[in-house]
Protein backbone atom coordinates (compact mmCIF):
# COMPACT_ATOMS: atom_id res chain seq x y z
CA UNK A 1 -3.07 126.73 166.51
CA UNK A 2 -1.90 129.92 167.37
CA UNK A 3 0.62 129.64 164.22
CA UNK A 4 -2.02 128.89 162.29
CA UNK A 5 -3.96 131.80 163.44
CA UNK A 6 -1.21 133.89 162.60
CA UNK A 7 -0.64 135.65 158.59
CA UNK A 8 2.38 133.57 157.42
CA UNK A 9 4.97 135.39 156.21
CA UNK A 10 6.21 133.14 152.95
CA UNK A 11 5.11 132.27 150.15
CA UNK A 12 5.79 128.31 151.59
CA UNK A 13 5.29 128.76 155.37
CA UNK A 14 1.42 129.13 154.04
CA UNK A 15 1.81 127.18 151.95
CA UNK A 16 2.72 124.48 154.70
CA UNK A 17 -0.08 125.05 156.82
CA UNK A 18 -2.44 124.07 154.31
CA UNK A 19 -0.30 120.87 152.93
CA UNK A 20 -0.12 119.70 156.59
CA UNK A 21 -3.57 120.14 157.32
CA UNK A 22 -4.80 117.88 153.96
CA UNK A 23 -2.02 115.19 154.81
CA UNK A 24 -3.34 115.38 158.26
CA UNK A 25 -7.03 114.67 156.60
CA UNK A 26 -5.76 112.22 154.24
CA UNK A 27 -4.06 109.69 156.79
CA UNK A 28 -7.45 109.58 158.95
CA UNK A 29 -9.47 108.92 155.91
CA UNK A 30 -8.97 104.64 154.97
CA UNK A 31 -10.65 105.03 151.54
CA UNK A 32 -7.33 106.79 150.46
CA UNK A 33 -4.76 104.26 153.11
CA UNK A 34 -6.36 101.47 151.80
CA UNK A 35 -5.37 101.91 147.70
CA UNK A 36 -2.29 103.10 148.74
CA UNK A 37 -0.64 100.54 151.05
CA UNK A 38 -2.06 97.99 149.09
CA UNK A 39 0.00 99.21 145.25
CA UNK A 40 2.90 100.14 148.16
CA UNK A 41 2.94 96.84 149.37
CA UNK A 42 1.43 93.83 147.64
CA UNK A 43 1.91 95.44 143.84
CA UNK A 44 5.98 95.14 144.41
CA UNK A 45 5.69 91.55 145.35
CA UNK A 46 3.51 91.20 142.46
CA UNK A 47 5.86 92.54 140.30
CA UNK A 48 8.98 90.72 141.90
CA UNK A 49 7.33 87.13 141.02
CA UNK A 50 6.60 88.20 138.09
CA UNK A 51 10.16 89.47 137.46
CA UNK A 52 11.37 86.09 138.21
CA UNK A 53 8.91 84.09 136.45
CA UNK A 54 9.72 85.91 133.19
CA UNK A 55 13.67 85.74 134.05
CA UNK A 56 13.23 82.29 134.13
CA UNK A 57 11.31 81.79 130.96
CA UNK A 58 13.64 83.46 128.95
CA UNK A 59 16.55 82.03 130.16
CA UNK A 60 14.94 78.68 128.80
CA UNK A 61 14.69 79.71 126.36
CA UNK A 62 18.36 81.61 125.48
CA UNK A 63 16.83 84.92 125.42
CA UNK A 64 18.01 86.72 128.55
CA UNK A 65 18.07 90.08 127.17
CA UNK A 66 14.31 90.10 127.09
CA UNK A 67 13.86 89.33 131.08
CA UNK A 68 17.02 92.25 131.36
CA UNK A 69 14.75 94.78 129.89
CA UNK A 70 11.65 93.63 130.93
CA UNK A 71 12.63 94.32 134.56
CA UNK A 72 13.49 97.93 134.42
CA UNK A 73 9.90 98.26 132.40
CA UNK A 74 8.30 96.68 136.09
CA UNK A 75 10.50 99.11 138.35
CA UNK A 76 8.86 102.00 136.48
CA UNK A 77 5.13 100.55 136.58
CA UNK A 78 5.72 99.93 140.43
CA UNK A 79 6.68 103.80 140.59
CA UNK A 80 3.33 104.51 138.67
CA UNK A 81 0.63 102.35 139.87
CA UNK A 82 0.73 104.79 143.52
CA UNK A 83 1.22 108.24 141.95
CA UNK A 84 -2.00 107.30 140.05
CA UNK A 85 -3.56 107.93 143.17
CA UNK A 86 -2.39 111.22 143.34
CA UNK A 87 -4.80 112.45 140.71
CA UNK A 88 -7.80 111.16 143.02
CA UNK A 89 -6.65 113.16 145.86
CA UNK A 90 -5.87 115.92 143.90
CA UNK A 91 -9.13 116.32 141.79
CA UNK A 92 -11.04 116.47 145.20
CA UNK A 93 -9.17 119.18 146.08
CA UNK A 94 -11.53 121.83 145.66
CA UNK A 95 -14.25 120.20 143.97
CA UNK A 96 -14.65 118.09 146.89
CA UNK A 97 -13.74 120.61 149.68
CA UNK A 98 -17.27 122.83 147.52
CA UNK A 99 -19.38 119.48 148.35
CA UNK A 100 -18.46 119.15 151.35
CA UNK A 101 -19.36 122.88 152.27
CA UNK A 102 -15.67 123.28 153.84
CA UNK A 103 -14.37 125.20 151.02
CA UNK A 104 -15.45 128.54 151.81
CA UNK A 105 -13.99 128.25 155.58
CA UNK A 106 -10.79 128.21 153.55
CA UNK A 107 -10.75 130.71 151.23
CA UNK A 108 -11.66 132.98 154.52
CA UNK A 109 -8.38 132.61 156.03
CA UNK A 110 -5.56 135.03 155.04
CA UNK A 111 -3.35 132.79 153.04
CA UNK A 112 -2.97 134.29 149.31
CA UNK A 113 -3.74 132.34 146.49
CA UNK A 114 -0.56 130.87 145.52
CA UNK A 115 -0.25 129.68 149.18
CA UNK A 116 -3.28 128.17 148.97
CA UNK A 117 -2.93 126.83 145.76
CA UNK A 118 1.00 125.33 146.42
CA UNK A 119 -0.42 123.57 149.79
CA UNK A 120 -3.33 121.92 147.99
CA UNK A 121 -0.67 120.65 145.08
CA UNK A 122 2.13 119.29 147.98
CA UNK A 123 -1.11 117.64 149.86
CA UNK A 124 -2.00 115.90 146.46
CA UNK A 125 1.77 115.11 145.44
CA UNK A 126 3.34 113.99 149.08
CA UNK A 127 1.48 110.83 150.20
CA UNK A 128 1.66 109.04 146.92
CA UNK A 129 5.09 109.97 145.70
CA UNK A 130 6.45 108.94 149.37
CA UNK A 131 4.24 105.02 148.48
CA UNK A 132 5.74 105.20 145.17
CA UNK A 133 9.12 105.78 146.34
CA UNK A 134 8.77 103.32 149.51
CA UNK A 135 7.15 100.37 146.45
CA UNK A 136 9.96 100.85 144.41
CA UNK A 137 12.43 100.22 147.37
CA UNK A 138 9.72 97.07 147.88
CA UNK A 139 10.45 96.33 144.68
CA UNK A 140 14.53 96.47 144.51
CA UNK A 141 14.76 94.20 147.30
CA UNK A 142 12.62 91.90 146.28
CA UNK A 143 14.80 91.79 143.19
CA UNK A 144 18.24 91.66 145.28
CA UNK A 145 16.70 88.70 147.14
CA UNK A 146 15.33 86.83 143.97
CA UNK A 147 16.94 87.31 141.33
CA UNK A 148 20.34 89.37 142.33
CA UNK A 149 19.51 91.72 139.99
CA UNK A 150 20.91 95.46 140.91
CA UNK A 151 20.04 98.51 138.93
CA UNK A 152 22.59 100.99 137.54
CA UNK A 153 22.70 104.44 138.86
CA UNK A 154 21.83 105.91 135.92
CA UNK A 155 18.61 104.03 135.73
CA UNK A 156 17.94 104.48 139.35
CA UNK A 157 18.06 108.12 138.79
CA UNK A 158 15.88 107.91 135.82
CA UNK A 159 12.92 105.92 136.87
CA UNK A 160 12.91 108.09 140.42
CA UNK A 161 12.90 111.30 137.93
CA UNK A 162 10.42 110.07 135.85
CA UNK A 163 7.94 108.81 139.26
CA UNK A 164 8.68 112.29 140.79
CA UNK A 165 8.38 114.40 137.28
CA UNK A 166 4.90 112.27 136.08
CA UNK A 167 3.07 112.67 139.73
CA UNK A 168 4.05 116.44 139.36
CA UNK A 169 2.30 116.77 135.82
CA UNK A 170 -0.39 114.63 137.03
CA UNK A 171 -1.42 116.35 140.12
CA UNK A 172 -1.15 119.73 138.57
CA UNK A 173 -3.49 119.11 135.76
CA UNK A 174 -5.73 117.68 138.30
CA UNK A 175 -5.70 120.62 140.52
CA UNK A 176 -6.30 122.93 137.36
CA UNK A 177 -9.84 120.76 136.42
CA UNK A 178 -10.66 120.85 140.42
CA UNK A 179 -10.22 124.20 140.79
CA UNK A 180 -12.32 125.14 137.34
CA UNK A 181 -15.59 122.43 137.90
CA UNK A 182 -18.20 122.25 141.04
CA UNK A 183 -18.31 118.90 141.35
CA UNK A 184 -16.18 115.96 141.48
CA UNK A 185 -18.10 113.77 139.01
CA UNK A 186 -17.66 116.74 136.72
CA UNK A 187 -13.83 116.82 137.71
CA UNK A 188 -13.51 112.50 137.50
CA UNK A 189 -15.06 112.96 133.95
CA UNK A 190 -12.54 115.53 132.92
CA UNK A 191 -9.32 113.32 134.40
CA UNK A 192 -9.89 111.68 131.08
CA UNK A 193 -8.08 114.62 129.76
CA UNK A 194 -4.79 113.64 131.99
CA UNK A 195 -5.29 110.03 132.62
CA UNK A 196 -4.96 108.61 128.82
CA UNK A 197 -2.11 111.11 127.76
CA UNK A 198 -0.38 109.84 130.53
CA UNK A 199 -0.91 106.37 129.76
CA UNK A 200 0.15 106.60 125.93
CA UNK A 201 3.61 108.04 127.99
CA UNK A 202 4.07 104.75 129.84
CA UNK A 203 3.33 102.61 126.63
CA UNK A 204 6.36 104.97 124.54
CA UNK A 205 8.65 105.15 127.39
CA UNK A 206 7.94 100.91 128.09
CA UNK A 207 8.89 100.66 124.29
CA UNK A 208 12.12 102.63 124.61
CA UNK A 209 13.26 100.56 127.83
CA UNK A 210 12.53 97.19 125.92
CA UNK A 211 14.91 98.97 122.88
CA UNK A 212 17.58 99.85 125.36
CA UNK A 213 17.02 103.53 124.63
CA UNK A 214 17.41 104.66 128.12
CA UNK A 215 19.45 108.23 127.07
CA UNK A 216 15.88 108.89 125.60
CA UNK A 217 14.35 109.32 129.10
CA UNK A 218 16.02 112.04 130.00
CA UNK A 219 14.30 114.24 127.24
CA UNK A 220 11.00 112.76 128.19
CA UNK A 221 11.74 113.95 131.76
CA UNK A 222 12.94 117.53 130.61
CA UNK A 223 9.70 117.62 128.20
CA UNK A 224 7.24 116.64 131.35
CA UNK A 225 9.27 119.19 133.61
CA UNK A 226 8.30 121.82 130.92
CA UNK A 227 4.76 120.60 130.78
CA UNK A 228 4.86 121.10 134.63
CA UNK A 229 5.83 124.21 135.22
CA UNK A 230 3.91 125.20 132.27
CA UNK A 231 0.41 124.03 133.92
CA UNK A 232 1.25 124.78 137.42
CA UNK A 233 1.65 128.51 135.69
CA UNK A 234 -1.31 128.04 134.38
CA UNK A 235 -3.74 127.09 137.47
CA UNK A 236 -2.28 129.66 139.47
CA UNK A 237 -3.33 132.01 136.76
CA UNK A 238 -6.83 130.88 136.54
CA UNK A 239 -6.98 130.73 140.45
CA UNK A 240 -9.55 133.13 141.64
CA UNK A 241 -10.87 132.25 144.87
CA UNK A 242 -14.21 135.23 144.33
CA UNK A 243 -14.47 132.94 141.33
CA UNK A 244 -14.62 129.51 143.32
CA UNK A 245 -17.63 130.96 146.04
CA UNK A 246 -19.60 132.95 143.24
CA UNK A 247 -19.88 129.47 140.39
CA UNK A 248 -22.89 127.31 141.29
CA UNK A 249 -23.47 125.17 138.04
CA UNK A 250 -21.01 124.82 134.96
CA UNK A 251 -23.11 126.28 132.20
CA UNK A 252 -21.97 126.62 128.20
CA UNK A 253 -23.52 129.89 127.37
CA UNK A 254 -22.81 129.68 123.47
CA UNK A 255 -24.83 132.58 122.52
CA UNK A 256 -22.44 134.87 124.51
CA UNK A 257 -19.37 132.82 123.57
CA UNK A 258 -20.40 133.45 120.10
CA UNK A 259 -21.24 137.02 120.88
CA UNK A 260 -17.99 137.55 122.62
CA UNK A 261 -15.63 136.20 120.02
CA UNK A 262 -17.62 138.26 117.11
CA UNK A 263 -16.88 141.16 118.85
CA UNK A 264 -13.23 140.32 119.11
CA UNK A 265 -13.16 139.31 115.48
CA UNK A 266 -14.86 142.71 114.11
CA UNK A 267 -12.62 144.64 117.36
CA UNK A 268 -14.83 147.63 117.04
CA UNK A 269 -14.34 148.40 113.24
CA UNK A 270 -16.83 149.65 111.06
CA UNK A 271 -15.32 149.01 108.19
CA UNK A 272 -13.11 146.19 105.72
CA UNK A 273 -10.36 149.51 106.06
CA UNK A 274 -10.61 150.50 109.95
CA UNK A 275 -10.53 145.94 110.49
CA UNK A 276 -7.22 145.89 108.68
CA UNK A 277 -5.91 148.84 110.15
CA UNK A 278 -6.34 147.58 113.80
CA UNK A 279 -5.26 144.20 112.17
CA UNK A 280 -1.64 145.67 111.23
CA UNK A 281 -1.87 147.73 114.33
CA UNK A 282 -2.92 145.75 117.17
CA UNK A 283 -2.94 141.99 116.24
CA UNK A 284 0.54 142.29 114.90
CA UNK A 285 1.74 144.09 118.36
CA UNK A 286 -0.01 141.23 120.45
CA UNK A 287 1.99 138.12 118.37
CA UNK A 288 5.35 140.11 118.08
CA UNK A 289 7.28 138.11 120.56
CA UNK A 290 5.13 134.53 118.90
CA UNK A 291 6.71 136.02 115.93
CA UNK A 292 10.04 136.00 117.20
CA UNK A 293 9.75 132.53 118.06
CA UNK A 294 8.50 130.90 115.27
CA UNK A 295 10.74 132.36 112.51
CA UNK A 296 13.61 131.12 115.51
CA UNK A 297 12.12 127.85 115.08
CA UNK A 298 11.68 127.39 111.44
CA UNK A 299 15.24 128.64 110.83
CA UNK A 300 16.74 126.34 113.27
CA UNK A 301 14.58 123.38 111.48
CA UNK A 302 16.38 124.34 108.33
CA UNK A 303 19.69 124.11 109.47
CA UNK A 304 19.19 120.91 111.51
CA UNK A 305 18.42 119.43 108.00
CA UNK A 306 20.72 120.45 106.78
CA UNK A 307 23.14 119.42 109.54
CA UNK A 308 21.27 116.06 108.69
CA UNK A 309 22.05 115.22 104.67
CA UNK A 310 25.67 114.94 105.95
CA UNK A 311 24.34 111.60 108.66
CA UNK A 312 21.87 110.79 106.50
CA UNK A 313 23.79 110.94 102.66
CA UNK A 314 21.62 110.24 99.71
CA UNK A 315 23.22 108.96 96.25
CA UNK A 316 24.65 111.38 94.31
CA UNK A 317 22.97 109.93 91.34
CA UNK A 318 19.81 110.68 92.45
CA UNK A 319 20.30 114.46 91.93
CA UNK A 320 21.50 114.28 88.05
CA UNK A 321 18.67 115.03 86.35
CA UNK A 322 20.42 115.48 82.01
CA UNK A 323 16.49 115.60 80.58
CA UNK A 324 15.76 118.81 82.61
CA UNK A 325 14.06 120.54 79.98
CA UNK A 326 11.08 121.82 78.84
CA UNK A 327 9.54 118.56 78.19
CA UNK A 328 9.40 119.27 82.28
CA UNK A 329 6.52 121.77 81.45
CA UNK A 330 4.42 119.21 80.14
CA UNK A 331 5.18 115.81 82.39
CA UNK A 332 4.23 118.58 85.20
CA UNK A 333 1.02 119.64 83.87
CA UNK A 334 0.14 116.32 84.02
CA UNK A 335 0.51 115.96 87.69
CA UNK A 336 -1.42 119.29 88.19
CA UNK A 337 0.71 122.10 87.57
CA UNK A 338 0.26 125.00 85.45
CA UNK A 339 -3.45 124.50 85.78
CA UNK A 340 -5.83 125.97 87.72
CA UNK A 341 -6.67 122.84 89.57
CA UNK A 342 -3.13 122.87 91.01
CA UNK A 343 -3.57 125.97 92.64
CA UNK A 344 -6.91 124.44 94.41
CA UNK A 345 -5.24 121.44 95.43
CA UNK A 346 -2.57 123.03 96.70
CA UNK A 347 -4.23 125.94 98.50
CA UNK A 348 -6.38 122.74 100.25
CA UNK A 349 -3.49 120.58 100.61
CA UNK A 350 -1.89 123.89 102.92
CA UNK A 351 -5.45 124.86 104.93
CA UNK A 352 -5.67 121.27 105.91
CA UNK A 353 -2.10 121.49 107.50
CA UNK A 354 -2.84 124.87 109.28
CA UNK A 355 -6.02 123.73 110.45
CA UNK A 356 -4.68 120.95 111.76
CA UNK A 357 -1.93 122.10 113.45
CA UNK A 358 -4.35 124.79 114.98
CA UNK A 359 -5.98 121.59 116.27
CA UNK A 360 -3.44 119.93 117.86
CA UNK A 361 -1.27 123.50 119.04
CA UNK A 362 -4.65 124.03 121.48
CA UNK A 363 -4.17 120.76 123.03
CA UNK A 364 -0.17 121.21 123.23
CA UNK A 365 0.29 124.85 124.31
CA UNK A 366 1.28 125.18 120.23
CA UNK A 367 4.08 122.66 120.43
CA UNK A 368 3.10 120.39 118.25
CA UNK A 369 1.74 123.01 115.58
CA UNK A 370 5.58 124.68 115.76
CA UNK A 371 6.74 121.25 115.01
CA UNK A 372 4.45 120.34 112.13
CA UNK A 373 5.66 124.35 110.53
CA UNK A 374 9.06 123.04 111.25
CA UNK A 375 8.69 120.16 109.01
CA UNK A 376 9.01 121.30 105.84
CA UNK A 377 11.88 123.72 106.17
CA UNK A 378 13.64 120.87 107.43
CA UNK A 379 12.98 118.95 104.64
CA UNK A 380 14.07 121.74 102.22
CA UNK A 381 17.44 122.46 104.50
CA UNK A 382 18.12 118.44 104.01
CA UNK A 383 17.63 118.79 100.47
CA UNK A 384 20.09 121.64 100.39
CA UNK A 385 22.42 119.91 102.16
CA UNK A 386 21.96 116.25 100.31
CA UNK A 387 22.82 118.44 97.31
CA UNK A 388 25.62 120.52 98.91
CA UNK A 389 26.87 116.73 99.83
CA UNK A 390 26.58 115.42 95.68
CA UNK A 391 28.52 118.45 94.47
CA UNK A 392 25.51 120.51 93.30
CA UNK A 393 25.04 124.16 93.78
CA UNK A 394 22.19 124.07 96.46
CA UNK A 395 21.29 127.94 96.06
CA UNK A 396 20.68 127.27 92.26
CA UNK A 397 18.05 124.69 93.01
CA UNK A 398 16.68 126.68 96.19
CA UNK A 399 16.03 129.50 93.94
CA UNK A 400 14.59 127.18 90.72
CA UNK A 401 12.33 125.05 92.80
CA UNK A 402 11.65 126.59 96.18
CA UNK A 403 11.99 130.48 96.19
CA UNK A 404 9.38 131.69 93.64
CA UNK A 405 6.45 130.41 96.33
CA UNK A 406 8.65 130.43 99.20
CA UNK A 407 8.94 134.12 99.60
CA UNK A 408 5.37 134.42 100.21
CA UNK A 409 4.52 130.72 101.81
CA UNK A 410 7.35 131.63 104.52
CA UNK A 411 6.01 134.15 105.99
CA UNK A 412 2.52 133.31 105.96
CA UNK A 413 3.81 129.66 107.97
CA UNK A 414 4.96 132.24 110.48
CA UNK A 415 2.08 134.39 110.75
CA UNK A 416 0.13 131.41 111.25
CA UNK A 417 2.42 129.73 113.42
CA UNK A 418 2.64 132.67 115.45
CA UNK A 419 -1.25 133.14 115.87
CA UNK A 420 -1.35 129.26 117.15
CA UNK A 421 1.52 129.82 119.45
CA UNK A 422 -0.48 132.94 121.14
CA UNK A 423 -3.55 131.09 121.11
CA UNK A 424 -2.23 127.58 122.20
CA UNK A 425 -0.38 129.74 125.34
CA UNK A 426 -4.13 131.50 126.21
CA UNK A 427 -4.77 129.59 129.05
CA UNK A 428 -1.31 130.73 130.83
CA UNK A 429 -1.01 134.31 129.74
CA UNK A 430 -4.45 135.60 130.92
CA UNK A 431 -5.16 138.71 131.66
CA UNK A 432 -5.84 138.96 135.47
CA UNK A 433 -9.53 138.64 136.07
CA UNK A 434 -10.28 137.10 133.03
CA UNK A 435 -11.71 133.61 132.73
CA UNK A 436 -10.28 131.05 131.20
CA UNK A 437 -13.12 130.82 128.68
CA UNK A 438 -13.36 134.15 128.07
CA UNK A 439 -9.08 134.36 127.22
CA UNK A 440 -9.42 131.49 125.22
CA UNK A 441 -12.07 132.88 123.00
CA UNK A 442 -10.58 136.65 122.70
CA UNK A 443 -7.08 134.27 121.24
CA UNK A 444 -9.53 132.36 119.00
CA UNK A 445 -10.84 135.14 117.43
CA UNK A 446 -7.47 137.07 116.85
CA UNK A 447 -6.48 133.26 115.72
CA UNK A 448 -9.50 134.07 113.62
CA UNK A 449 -8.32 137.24 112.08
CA UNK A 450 -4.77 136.50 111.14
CA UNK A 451 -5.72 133.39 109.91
CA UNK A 452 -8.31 134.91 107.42
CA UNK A 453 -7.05 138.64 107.28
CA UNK A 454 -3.81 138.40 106.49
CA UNK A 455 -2.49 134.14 106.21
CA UNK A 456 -5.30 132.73 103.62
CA UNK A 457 -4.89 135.76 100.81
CA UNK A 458 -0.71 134.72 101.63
CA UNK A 459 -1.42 131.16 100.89
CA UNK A 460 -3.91 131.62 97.95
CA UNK A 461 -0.95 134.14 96.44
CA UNK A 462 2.00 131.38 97.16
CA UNK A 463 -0.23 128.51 95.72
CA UNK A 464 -0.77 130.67 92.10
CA UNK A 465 2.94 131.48 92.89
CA UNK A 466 4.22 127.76 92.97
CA UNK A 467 1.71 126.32 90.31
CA UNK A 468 2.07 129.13 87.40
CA UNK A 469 5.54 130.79 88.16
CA UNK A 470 8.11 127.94 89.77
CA UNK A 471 7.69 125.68 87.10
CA UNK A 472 9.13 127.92 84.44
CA UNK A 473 11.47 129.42 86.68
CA UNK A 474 12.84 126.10 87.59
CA UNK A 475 13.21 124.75 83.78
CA UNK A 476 14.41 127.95 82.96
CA UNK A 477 17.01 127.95 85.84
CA UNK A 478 18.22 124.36 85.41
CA UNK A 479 18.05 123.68 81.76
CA UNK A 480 20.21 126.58 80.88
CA UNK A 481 17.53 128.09 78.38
């Protein structure tokens, strides 16, 4: 006690004292025993009949390989079924320390926040990795005793890296929603959030295992490692313990959400000349590292493409093209170009790809919308290579077909790509003090003026570009007239 009373020096000795004291609380309480000796427990032997039942089908049957893969597949679903009591423990965390009234004893001890915050994740993480770990040794003997069946090292390694790696995500998520809602039906309601992403994960990586694709589970472990650290980041950012004591109800004030991101949008200007001169000034010095990183990206997608056409070769017939004339100008009109209508449809065509990979970058900490930018260079650099690989002079058709537009869509990809990079990474890079509402919709609206300031006139300008101007520059490039 005296220990406890005591200001810990470390960042883990406090963070110990609070782990031990939730285990402590955990182990007393049955409701949380009960689930988890029962998936330690009776889930293996579950598991190991049906291991053997399905062995023995197969073999029937002369398809071994099936009951092979079909029992690393179990091993990893014995491994899951306890850590998914982890997010339980770990969404009651602080939601359920506020309804209980114990919360505030808590945050009146001297421990700092990221003491406070590590102990509650190790207290959430501990009990149900050590049942996952002891149902998966359950499990393997079970298997030794059945149907001599040993695991590799290799897959050993895996399936305890992805348990260990997919509690960690888990529980940190969870602790993020507990410590941001007051109650834990509010909290249970937003597990959703964690709970089917993480199930979509088992049905991929089950799919790999029955393929054989086992080298692909290390990337899926380095991906969820990321997506750890990245979250864990993140709650102890949005950790405020003033924060946690001062919120009684979660309410959506729109009017001052709406107020707040109109203000960032106009950014005190008074004019269309002072909001484009703090555009260029500020917004551009805020994204200048997102910057960085996207045109890294989109350059490396172009020469992995390219890399590419030399795995993936293409006929070299496919690329001679003798009636490249300026019949071209008229087959192409047909499809759109040269036309006014062109230029809508491919203005629309680009929107609806930024929008949605605005979308789906919020969801992914911009990820996915770097990936979707990535796409298309890509696909150019694997043209360029496919005709580097038939004997064709790649910068001749770069510069006919892709160049004209590209000089202006380029840019405004990274611009845009940029903007959904800052605001995908909001909720990890706020300012201290600042709510996580409040971050998210100061990012919004700076997504807001990029996207309409400076990206939209880029992509109205490329989309004239490629619909009036490439066409003749590529008929007058390639036909020789």
């Amino acid at each position: 006690m005296a220990a406890e009373a005591s200001i810990p020096t470390t960042l883990f000795s406090g963070a110990w004292i609070v782990a031990r004291r939730e285990i402590r609380d955990q182990f007393r309480d049955w409701r949380i025993l009960a689930p988890i000796l029962l998936l330690t427990l009776f889930f293996p032997l579950l598991m190991n009949f049906t291991a053997s039942q399905a062995v023995d089908f197969v073999g029937r049957y002369g398809a071994p390989i099936i009951g092979e893969r079909l029992i690393p597949f179990l091993l990893m679903v014995v491994g899951f079924f306890p850590i998914s009591i982890s997010i339980v423990i770990a969404l009651e965390s602080f939601a359920g320390e506020r309804e209980r009234q114990t919360l505030e004893p808590l945050l009146a001890t001297p421990l700092s926040d990221g003491q406070l915050y590590l102990g509650k994740t190790a207290a959430s993480l501990v009990p149900p990795l050590a049942a996952a770990y002891l149902g998966i040794t359950v499990y393997l003997i079970g298997l030794l005793v059945k149907v001599q069946w040993v695991p590799s090292l290799q897959l050993l390694i895996q399936i305890l890296s992805l348990t260990t790696i997919q509690a960690m995500v888990m529980v940190s998520g969870a602790i993020v929603i507990s410590s941001l809602t007051t109650s834990v039906r509010a909290a249970n309601l937003l597990a959703s959030f964690i709970i089917i992403p993480v199930a979509m994960l088992i049905m991929g990586e089950s799919m790999i295992m029955f393929w054989g694709r086992y080298h692909i589970l290390w990337w899926i472990v380095l991906a969820l490692m990321l997506i750890a650290i990245v979250l864990a980041r993140m709650g102890l950012r949005l950790f405020n313990r003033e924060e946690l004591l001062a919120r009684e109800l979660d309410v959506l004030d729109l009017r001052g959400t709406l107020r707040r991101f109109w203000s960032s949008f106009l950014s005190d200007a008074r004019n269309p000349v002072e909001w484009y001169g703090g555009l260029f000034q500020k917004s551009f010095k805020r994204i200048r590292f997102p910057i960085l990183i996207t045109s890294a990206i989109l350059l490396i997608g172009f020469f992995v493409g390219y890399r590419q056409a030399a795995v993936f070769k293409l006929p070299a017939e496919i690329f001679q093209m003798n009636a490249f004339d300026k019949d071209w100008l008229m087959i192409l009109r047909e499809f759109g170009m040269l036309t006014p209508n062109g230029v809508v449809k491919i203005l629309w065509a680009n929107i609806r790809a930024l929008i949605l990979a605005t979308i789906l970058g919020v969801f992914t900490f911009g990820v996915v919308a770097e990936i979707l930018l990535l796409a298309p260079l890509a696909i150019t650099g694997y043209f360029a290579g496919s005709l580097t690989q038939a004997g064709l002079d790649a910068s001749q058709y770069l510069t006919a077909l892709v160049l004209p537009h590209a000089i202006i869509e380029v840019p405004a990809a990274i611009l845009s790509g940029a903007a959904i990079l800052q605001l995908g990474m909001a909720a990890i890079s706020l300012p201290k003090g600042s709510s996580l509402g409040e971050g998210w919709t100061t990012s919004l609206a700076e997504w807001a003026r990029i996207s309409i300031g400076i990206v939209l006139p880029l992509l109205i300008a490329a989309a004239v570009l490629e619909v009036f101007l490439t066409p003749r520059i590529a008929v007058w490039l390639l036909s020789g007239s």
